[in-house]
N, C-alpha and C. Protein backbone atom coordinates (compact mmCIF):
# COMPACT_ATOMS: atom_id res chain seq x y z
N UNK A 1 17.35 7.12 1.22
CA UNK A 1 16.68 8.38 1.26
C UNK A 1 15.52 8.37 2.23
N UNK A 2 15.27 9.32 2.50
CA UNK A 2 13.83 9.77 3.22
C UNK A 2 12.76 9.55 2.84
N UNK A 3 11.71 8.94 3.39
CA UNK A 3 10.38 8.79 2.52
C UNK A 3 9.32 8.87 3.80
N UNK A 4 9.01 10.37 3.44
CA UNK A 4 7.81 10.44 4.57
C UNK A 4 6.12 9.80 4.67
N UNK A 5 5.96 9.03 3.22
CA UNK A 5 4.83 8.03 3.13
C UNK A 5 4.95 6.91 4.28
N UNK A 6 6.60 6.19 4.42
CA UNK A 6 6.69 5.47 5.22
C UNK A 6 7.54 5.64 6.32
N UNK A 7 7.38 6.56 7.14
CA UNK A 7 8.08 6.52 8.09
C UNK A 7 7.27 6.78 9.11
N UNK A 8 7.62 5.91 10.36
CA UNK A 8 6.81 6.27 11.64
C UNK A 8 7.70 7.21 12.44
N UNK A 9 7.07 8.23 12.54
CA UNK A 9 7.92 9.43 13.22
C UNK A 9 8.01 9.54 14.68
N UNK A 10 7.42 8.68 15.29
CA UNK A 10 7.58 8.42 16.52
C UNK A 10 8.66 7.32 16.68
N UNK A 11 8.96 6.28 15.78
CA UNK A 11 9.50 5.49 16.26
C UNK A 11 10.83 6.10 15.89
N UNK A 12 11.40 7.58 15.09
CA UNK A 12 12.68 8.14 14.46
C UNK A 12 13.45 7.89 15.63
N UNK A 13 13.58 8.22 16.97
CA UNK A 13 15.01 8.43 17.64
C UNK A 13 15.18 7.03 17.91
N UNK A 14 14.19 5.90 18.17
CA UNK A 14 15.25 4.65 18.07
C UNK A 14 15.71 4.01 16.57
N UNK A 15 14.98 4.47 15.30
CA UNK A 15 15.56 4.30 13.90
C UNK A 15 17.52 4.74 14.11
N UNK A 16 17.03 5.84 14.75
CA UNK A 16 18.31 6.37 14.48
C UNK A 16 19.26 6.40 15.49
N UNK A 17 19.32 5.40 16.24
CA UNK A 17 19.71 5.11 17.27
C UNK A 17 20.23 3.51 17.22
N UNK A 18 20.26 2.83 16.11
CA UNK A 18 20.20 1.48 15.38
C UNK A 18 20.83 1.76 14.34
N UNK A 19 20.75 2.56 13.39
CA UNK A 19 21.21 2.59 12.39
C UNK A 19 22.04 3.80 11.96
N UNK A 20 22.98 3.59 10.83
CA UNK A 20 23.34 2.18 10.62
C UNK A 20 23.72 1.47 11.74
N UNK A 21 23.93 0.02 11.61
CA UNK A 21 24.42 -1.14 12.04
C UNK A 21 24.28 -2.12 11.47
N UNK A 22 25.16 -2.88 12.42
CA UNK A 22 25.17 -4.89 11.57
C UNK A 22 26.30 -4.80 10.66
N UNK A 23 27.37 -4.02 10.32
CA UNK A 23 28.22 -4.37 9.08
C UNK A 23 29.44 -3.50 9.86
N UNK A 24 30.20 -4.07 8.94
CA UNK A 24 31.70 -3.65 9.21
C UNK A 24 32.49 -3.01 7.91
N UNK A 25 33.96 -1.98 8.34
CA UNK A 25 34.44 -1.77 7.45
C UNK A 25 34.58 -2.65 6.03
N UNK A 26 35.38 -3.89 6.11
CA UNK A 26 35.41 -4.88 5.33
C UNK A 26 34.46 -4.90 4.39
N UNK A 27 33.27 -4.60 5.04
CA UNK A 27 31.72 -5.41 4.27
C UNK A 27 31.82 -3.79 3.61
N UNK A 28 31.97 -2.67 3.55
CA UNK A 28 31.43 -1.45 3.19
C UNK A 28 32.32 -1.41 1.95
N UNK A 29 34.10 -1.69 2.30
CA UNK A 29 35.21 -1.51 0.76
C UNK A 29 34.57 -3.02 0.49
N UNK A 30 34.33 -3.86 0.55
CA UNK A 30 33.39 -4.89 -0.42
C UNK A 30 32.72 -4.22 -1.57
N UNK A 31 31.30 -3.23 -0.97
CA UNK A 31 30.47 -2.66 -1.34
C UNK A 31 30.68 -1.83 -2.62
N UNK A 32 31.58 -1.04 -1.74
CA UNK A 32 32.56 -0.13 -2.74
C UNK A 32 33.30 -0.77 -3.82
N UNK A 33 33.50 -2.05 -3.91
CA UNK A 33 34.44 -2.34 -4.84
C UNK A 33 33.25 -3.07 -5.78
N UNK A 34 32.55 -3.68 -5.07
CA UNK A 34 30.88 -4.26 -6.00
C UNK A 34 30.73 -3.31 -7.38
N UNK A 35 31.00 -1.69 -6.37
CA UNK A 35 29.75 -0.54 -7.51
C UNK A 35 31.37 -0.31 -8.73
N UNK A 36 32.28 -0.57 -8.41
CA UNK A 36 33.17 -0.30 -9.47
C UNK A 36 33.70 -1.38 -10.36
N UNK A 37 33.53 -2.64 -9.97
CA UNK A 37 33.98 -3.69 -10.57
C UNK A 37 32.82 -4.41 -11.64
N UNK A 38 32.67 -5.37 -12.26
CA UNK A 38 31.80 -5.74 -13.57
C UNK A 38 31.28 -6.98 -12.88
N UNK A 39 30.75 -7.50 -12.69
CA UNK A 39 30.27 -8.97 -11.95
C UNK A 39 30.15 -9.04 -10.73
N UNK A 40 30.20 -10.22 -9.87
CA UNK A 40 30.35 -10.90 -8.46
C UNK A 40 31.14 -11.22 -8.39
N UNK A 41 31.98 -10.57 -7.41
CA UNK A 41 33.28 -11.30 -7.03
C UNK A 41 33.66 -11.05 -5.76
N UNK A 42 34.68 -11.56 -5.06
CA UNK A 42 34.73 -11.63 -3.40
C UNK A 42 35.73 -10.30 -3.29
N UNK A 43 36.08 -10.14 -2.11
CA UNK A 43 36.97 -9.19 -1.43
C UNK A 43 37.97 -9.27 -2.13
N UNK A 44 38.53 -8.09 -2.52
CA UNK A 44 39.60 -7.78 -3.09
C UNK A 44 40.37 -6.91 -1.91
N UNK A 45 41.68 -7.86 -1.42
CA UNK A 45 42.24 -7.13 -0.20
C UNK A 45 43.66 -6.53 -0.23
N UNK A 46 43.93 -6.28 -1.35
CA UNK A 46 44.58 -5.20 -1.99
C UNK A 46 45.90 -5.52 -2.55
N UNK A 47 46.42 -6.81 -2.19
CA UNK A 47 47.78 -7.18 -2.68
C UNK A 47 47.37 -8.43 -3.13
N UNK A 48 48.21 -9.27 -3.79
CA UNK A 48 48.14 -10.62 -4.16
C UNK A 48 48.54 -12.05 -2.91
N UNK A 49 49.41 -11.33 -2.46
CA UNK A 49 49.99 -11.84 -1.06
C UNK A 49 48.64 -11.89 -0.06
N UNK A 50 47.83 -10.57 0.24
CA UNK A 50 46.76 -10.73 1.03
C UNK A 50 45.50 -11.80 0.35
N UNK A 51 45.82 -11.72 -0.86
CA UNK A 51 44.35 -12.16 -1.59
C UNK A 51 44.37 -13.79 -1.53
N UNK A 52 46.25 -13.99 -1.58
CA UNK A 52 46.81 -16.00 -1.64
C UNK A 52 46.12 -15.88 -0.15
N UNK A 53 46.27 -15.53 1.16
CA UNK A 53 46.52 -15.70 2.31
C UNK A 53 44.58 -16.11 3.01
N UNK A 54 43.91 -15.05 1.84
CA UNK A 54 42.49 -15.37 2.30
C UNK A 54 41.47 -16.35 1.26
N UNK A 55 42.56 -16.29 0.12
CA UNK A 55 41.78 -17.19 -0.94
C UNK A 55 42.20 -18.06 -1.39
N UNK A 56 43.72 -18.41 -1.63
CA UNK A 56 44.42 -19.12 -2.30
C UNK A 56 44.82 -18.97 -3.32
N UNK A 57 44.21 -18.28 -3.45
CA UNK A 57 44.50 -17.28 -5.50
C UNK A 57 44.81 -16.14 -4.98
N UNK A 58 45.82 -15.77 -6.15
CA UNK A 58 45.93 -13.72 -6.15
C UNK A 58 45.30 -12.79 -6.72
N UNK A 59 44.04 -13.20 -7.28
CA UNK A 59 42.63 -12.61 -6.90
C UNK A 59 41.44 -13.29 -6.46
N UNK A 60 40.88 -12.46 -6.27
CA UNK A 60 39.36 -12.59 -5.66
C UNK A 60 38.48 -13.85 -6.84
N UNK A 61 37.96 -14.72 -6.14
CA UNK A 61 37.53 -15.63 -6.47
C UNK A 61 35.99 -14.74 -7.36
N UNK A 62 35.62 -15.50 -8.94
CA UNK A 62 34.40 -14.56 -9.33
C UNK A 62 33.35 -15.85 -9.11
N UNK A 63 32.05 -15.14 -8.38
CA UNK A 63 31.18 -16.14 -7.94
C UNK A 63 30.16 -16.53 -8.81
N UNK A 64 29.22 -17.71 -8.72
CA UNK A 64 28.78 -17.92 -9.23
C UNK A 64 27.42 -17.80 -9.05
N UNK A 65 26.09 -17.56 -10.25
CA UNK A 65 24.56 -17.52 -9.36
C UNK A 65 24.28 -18.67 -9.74
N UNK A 66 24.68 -19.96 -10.46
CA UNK A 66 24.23 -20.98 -10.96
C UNK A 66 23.78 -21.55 -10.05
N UNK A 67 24.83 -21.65 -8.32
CA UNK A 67 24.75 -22.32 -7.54
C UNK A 67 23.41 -21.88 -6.37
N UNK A 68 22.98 -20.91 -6.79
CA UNK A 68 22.03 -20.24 -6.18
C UNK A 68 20.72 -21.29 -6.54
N UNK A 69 20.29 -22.50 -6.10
CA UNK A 69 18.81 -23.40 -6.51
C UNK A 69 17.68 -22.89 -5.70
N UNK A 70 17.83 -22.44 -4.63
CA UNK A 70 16.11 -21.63 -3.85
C UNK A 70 15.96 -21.27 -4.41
N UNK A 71 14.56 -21.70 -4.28
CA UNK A 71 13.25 -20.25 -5.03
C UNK A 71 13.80 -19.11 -4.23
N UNK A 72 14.03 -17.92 -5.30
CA UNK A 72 14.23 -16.67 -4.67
C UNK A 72 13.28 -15.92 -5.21
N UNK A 73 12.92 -14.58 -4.29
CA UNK A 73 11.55 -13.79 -4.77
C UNK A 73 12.60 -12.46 -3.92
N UNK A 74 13.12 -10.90 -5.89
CA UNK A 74 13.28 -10.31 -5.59
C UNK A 74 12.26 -9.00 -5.30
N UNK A 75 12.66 -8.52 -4.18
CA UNK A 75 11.55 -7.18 -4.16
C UNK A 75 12.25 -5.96 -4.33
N UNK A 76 12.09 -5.18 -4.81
CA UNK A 76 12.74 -4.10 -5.24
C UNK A 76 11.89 -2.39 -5.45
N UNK A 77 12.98 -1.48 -5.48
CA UNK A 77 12.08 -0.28 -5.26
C UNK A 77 12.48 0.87 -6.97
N UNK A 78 11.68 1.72 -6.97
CA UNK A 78 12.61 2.35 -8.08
C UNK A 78 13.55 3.73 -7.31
N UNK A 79 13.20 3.92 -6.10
CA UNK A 79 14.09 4.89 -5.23
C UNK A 79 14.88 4.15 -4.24
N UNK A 80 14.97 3.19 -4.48
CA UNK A 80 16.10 2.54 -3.83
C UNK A 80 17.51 3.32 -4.17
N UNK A 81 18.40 4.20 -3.70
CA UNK A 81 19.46 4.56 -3.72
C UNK A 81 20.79 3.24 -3.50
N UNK A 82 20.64 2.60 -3.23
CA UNK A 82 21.80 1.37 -2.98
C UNK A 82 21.66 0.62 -3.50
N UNK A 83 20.61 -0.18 -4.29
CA UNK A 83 19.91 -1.24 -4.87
C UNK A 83 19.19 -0.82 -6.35
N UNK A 84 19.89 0.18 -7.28
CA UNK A 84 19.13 0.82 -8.07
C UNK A 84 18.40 -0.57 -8.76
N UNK A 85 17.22 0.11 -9.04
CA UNK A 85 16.44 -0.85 -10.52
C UNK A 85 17.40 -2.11 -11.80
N UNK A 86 18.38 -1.06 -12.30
CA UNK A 86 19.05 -1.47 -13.26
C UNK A 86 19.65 -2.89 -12.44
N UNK A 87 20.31 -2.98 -11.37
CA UNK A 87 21.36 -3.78 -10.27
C UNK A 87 20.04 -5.05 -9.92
N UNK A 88 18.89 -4.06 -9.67
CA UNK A 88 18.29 -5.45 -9.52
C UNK A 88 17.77 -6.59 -11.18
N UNK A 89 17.30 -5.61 -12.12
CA UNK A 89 17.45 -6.49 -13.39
C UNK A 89 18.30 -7.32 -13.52
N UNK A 90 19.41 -6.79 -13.08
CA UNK A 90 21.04 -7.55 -13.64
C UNK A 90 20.80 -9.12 -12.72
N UNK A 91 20.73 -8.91 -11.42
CA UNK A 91 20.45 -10.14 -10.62
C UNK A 91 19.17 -10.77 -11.34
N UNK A 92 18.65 -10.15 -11.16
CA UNK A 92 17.25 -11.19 -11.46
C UNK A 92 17.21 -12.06 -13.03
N UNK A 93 18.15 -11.39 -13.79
CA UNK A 93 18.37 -12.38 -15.07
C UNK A 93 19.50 -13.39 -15.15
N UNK A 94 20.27 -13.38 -13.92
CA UNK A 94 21.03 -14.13 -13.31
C UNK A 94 20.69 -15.34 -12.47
N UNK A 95 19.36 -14.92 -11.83
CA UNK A 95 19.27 -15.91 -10.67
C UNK A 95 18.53 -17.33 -11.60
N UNK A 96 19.28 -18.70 -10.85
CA UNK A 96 18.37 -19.68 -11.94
C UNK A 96 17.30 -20.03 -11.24
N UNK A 97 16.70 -19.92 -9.96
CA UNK A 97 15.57 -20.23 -9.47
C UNK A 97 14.57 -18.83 -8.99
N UNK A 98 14.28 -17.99 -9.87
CA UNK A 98 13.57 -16.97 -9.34
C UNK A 98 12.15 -16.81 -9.43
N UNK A 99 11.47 -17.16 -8.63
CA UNK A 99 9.96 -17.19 -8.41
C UNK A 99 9.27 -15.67 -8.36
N UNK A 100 10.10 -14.61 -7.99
CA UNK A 100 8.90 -13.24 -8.02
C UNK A 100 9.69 -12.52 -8.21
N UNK A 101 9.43 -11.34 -8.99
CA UNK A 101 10.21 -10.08 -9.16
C UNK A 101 9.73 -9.38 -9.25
N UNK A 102 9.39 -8.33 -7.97
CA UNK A 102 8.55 -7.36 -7.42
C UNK A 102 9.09 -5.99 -7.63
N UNK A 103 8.33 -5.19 -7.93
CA UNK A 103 8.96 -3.88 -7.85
C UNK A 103 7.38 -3.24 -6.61
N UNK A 104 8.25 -2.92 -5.79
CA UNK A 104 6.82 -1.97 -4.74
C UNK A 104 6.31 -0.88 -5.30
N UNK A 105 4.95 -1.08 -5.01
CA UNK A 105 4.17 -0.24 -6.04
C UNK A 105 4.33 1.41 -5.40
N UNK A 106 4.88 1.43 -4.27
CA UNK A 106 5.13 3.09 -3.91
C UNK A 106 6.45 3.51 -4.30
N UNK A 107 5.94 4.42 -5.31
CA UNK A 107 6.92 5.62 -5.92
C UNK A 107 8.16 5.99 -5.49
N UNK A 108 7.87 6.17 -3.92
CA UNK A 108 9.02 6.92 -3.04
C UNK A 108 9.53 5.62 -1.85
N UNK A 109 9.39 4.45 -2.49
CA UNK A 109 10.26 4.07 -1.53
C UNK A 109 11.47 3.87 -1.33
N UNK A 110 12.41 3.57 -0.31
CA UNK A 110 13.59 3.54 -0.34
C UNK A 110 13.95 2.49 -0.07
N UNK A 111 15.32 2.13 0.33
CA UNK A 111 16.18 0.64 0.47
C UNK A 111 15.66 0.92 1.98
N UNK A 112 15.89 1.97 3.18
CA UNK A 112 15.36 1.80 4.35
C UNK A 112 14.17 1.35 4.56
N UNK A 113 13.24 1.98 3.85
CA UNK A 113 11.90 1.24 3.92
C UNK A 113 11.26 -0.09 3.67
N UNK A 114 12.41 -1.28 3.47
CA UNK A 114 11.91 -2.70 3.43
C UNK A 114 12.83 -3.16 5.02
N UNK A 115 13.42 -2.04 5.67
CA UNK A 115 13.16 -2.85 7.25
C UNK A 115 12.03 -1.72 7.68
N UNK A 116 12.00 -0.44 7.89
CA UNK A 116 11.57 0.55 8.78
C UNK A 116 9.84 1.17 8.29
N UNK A 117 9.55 0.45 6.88
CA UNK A 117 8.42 1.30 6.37
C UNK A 117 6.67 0.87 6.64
N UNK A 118 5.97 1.62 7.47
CA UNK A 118 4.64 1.43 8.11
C UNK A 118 3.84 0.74 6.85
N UNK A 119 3.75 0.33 5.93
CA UNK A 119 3.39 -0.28 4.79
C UNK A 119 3.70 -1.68 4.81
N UNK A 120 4.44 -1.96 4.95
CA UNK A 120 5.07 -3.22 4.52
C UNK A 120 4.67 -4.52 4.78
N UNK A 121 3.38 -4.42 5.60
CA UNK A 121 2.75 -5.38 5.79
C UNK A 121 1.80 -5.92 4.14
N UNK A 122 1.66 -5.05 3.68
CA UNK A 122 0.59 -4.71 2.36
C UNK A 122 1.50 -4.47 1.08
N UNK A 123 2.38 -4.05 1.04
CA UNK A 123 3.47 -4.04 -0.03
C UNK A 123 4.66 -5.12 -0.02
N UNK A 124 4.93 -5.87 0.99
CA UNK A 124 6.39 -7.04 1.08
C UNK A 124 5.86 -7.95 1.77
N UNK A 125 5.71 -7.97 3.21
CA UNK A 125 5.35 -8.87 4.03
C UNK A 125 4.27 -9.89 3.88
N UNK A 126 3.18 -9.51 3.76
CA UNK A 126 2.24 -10.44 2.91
C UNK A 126 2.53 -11.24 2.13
N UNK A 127 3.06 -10.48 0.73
CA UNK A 127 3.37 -11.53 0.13
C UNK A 127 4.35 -12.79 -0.06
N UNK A 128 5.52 -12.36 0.70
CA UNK A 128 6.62 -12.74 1.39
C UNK A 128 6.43 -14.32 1.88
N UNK A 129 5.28 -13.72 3.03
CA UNK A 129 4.85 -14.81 3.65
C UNK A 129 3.78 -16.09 2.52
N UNK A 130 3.54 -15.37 2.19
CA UNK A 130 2.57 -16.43 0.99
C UNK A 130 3.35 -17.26 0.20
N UNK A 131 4.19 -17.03 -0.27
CA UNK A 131 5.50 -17.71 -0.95
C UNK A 131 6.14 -18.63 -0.03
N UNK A 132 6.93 -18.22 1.21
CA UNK A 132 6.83 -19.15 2.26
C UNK A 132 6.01 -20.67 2.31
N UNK A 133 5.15 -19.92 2.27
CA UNK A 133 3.82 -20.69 2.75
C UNK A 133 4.01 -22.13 0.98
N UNK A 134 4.18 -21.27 0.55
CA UNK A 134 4.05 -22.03 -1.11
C UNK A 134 5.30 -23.35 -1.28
N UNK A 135 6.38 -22.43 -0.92
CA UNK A 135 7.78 -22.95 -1.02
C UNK A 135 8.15 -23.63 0.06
């Protein structure tokens, strides 16, 4: 979504001139199959025959967070449209090494606004880096 707290409006025609990018069909019916399916699990590529050919099994392999040992530090928004609140709880009681679980203290932020938002030095980045620094 839009969030005019953080947006630099000068920098809009190359925002939008970039984005989207970085991902592919594949990665998007991933996505899509994430928000309908119950857990973590890999690509589901639609036959059993396709699924032996990329996995070895005739389904999608279900992943694991056990194997996840970094300190991870989630940051999260409550207007995140792609990343709702609830999705990030679910991870974060999953992850076995989780050092921070941030929710940004602005109201209206969005999932765009942890690359594009004039804040973020004072709401993510800072602290980001301090953890770094720790870890």
């Amino acid at each position: 979504g839009y969030n005019q707290n953080e947006m630099n409006n000068t920098a809009l025609p190359y925002i939008l001139g970039h984005t989207p990018a970085g991902t592919s069909t594949w990665n998007m019916v991933h996505y899509a199959q994430s928000a309908t399916k119950l857990g973590w699990i890999g690509l589901d590529y639609g036959s059993e025959e396709d699924n032996l050919l990329h996995w070895n099994s005739s389904t999608p392999p279900v992943y694991s967070y056990d194997v996840l040992t970094a300190p991870t530090a989630l940051y999260w928004s409550d207007n995140d449209w792609l990343v709702v609140p609830e999705d990030s709880k679910y991870l974060a009681d999953r992850l076995p090494n989780l050092i921070r679980f941030h929710r940004v203290a602005e109201a209206a932020y969005t999932h765009l606004d942890f690359l594009w938002g004039i804040h973020n030095v004072e709401l993510v980045y800072r602290s980001t880096l301090d953890l770094l620094k720790e870890y």
